[in-house]
N, C-alpha and C. Protein backbone atom coordinates (compact mmCIF):
# COMPACT_ATOMS: atom_id res chain seq x y z
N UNK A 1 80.59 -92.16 -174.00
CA UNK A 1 79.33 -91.54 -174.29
C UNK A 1 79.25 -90.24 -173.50
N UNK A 2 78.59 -89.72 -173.97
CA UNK A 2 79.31 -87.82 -173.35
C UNK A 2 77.85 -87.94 -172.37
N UNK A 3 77.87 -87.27 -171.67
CA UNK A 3 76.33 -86.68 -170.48
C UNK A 3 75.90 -85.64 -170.99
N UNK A 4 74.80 -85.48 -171.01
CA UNK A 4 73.97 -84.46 -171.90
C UNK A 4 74.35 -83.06 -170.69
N UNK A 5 74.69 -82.07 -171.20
CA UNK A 5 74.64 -81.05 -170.31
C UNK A 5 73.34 -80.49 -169.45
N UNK A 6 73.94 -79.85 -168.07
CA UNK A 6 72.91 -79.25 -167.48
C UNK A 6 73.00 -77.88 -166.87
N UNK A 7 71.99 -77.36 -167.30
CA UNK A 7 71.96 -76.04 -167.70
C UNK A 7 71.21 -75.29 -165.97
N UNK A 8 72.05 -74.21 -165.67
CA UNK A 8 71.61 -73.33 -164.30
C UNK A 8 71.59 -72.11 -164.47
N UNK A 9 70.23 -71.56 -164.03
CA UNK A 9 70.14 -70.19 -164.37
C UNK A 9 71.81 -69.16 -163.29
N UNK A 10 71.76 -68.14 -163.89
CA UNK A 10 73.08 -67.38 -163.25
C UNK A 10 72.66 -65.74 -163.95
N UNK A 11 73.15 -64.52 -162.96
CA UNK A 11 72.66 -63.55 -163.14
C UNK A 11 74.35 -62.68 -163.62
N UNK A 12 74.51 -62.36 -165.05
CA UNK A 12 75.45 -61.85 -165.51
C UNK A 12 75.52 -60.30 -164.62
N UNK A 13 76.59 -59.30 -164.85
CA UNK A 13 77.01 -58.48 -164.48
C UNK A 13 75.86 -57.12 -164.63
N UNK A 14 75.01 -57.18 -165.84
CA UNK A 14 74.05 -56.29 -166.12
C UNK A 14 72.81 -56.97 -165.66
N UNK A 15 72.73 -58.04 -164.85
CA UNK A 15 71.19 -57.94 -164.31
C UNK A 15 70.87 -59.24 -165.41
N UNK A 16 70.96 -59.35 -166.53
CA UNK A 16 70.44 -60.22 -167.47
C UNK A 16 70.33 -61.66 -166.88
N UNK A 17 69.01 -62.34 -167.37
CA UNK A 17 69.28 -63.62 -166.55
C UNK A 17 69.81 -64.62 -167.48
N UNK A 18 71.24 -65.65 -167.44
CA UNK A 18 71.53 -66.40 -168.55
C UNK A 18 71.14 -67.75 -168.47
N UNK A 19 71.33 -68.28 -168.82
CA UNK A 19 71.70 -70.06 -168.45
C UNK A 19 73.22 -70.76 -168.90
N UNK A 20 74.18 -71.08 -167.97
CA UNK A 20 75.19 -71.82 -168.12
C UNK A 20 75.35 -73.30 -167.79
N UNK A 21 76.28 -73.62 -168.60
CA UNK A 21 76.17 -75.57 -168.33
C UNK A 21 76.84 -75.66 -167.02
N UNK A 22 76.47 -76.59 -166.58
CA UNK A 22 77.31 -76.86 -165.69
C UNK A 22 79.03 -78.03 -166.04
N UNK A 23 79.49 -77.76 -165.29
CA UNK A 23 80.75 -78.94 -165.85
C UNK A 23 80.74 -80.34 -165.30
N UNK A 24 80.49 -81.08 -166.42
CA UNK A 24 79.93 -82.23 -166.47
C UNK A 24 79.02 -83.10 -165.63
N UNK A 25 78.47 -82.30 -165.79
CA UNK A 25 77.01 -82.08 -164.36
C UNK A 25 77.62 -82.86 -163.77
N UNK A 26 78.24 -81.69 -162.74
CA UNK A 26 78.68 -82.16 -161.23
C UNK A 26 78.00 -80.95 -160.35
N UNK A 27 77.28 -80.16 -161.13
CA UNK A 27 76.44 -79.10 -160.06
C UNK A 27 77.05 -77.38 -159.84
N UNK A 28 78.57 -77.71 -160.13
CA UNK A 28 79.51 -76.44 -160.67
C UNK A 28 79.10 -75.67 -161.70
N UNK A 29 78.57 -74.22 -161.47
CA UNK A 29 78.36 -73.35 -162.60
C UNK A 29 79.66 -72.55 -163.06
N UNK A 30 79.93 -72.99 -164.47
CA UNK A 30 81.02 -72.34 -164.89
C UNK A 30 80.53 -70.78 -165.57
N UNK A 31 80.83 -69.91 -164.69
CA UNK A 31 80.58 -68.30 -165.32
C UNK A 31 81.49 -67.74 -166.45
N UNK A 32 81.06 -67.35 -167.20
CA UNK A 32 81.87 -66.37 -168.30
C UNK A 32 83.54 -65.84 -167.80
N UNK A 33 83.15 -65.36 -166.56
CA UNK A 33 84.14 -64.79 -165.57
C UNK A 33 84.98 -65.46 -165.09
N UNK A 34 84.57 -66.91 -164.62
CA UNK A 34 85.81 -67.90 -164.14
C UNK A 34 86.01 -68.45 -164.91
N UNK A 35 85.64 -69.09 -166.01
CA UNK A 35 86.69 -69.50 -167.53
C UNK A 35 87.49 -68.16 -167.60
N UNK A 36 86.93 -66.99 -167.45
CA UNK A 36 88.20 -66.43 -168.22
C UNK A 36 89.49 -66.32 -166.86
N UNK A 37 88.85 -66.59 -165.68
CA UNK A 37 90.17 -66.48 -164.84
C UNK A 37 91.02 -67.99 -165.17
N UNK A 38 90.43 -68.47 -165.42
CA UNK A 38 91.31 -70.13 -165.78
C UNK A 38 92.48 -69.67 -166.83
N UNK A 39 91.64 -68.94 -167.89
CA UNK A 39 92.56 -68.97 -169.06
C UNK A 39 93.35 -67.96 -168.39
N UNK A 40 93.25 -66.89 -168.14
CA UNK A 40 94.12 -65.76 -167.56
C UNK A 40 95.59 -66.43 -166.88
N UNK A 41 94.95 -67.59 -165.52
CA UNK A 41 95.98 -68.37 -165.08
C UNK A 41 96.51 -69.23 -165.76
N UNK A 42 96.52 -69.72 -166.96
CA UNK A 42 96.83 -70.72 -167.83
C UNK A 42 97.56 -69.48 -168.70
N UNK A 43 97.73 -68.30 -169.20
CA UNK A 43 98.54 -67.65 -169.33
C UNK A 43 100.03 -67.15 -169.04
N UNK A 44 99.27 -66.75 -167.42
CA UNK A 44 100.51 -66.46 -166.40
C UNK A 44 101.15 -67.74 -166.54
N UNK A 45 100.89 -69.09 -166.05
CA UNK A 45 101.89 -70.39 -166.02
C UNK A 45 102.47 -70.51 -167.07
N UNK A 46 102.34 -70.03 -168.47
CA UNK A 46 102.48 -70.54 -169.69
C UNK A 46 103.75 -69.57 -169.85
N UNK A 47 103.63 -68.78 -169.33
CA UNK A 47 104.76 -67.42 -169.62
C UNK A 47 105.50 -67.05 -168.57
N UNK A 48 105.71 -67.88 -167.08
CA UNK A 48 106.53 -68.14 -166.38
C UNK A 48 107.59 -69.30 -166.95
N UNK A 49 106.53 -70.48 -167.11
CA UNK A 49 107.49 -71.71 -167.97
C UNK A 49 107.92 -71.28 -169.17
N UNK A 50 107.54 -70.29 -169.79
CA UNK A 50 108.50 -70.00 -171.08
C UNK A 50 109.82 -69.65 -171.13
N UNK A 51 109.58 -68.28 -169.98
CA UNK A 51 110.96 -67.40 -169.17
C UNK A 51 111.94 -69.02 -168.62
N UNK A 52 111.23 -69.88 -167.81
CA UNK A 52 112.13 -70.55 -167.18
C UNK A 52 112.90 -71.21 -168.45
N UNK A 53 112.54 -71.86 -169.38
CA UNK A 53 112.71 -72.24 -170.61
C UNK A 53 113.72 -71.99 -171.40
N UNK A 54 113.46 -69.94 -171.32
CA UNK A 54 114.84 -69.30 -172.04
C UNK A 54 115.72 -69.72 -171.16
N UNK A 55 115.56 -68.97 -170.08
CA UNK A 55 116.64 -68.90 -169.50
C UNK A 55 117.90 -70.03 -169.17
N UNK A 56 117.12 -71.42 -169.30
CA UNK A 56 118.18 -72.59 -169.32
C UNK A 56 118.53 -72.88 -170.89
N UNK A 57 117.93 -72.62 -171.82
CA UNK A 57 118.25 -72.62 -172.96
C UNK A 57 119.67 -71.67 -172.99
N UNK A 58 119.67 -70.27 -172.73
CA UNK A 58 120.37 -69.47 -172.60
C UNK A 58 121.63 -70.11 -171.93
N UNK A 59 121.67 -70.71 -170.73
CA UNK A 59 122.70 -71.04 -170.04
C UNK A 59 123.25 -72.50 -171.02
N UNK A 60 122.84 -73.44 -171.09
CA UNK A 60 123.31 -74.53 -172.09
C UNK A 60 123.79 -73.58 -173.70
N UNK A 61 122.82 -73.12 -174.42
CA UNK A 61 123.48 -72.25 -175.04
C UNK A 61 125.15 -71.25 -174.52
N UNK A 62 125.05 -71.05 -173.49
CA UNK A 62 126.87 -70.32 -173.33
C UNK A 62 127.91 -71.32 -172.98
N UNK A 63 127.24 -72.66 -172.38
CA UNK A 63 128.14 -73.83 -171.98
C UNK A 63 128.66 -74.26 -173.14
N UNK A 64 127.84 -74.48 -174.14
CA UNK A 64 127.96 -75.06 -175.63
C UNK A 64 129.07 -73.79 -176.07
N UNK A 65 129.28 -73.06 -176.25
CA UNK A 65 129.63 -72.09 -177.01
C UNK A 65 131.07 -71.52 -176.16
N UNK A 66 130.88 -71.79 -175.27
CA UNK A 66 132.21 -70.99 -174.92
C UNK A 66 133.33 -72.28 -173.71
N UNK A 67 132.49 -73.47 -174.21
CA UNK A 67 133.62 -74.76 -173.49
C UNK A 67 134.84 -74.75 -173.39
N UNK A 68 135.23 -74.49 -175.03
CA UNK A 68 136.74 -74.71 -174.95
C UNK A 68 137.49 -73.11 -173.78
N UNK A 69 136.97 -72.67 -173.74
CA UNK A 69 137.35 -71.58 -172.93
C UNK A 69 137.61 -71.58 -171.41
N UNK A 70 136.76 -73.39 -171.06
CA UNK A 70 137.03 -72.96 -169.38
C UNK A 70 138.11 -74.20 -169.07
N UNK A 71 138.98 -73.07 -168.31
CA UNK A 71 140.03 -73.76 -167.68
C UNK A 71 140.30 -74.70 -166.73
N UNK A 72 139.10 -74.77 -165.80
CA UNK A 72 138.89 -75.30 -164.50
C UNK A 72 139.10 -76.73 -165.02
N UNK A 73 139.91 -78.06 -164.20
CA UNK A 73 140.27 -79.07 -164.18
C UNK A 73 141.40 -79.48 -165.18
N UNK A 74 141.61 -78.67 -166.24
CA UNK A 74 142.76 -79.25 -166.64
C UNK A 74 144.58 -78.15 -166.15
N UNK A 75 145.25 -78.91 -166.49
CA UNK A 75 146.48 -78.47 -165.89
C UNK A 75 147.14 -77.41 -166.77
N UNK A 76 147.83 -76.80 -165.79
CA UNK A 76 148.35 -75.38 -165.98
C UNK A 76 149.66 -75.36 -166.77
N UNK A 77 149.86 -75.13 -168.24
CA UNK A 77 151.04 -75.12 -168.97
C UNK A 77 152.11 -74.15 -167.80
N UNK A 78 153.32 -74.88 -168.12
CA UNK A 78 154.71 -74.14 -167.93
C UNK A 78 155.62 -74.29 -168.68
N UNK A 79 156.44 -73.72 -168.58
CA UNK A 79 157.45 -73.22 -169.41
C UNK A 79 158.95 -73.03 -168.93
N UNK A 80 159.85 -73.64 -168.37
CA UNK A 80 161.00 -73.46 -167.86
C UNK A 80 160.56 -73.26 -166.35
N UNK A 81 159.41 -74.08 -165.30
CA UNK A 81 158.92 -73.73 -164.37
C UNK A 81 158.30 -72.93 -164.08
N UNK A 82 157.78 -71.67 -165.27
CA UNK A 82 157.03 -70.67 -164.81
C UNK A 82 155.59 -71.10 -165.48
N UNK A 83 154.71 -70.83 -164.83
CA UNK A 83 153.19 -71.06 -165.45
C UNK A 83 153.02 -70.01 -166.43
N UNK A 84 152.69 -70.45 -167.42
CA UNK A 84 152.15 -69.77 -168.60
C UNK A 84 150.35 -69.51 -168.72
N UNK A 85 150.23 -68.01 -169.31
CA UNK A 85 148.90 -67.97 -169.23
C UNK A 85 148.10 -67.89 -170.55
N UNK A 86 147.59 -68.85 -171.15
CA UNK A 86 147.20 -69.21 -171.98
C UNK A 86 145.59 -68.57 -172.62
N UNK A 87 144.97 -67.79 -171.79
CA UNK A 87 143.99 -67.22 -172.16
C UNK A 87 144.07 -65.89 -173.10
């Protein structure tokens, strides 16, 4: 069952007097101004974790793609005792 909102006067940037709810009447006036810093920061996080996102995408993407290419752990062809270079 939801709580009926409760409403607190608050004085916007031009003087105007408004009324905002409070959040879920706990006595917190949410201003125009700090929702939008929420969303602002809910931005920035959203588009740090994206970057982090590519960027391991990117790296699994070159692991996938260029495997057969790495040499490390398997053994070194020769040829009459001389190592051959196979790349």
């Amino acid at each position: 069952m939801a709580t009926p909102a409760q409403f607190k006067p608050y004085t916007d940037n031009f003087g105007s007097l408004t009324l905002h709810a409070t959040i879920l009447g706990d006595g917190a006036v949410m201003t125009p101004e700090d929702h939008r810093k929420h969303i602002n920061m809910l931005v920035v996080i959203a588009a740090i974790l994206s970057l982090i996102v590519a960027v391991v995408a990117a790296y699994g993407l070159d692991k996938m793609v260029f495997a057969g290419h790495d040499r490390t752990g398997q053994p070194a062809l020769a040829y009459n005792g001389m190592a051959v270079d196979t790349d």
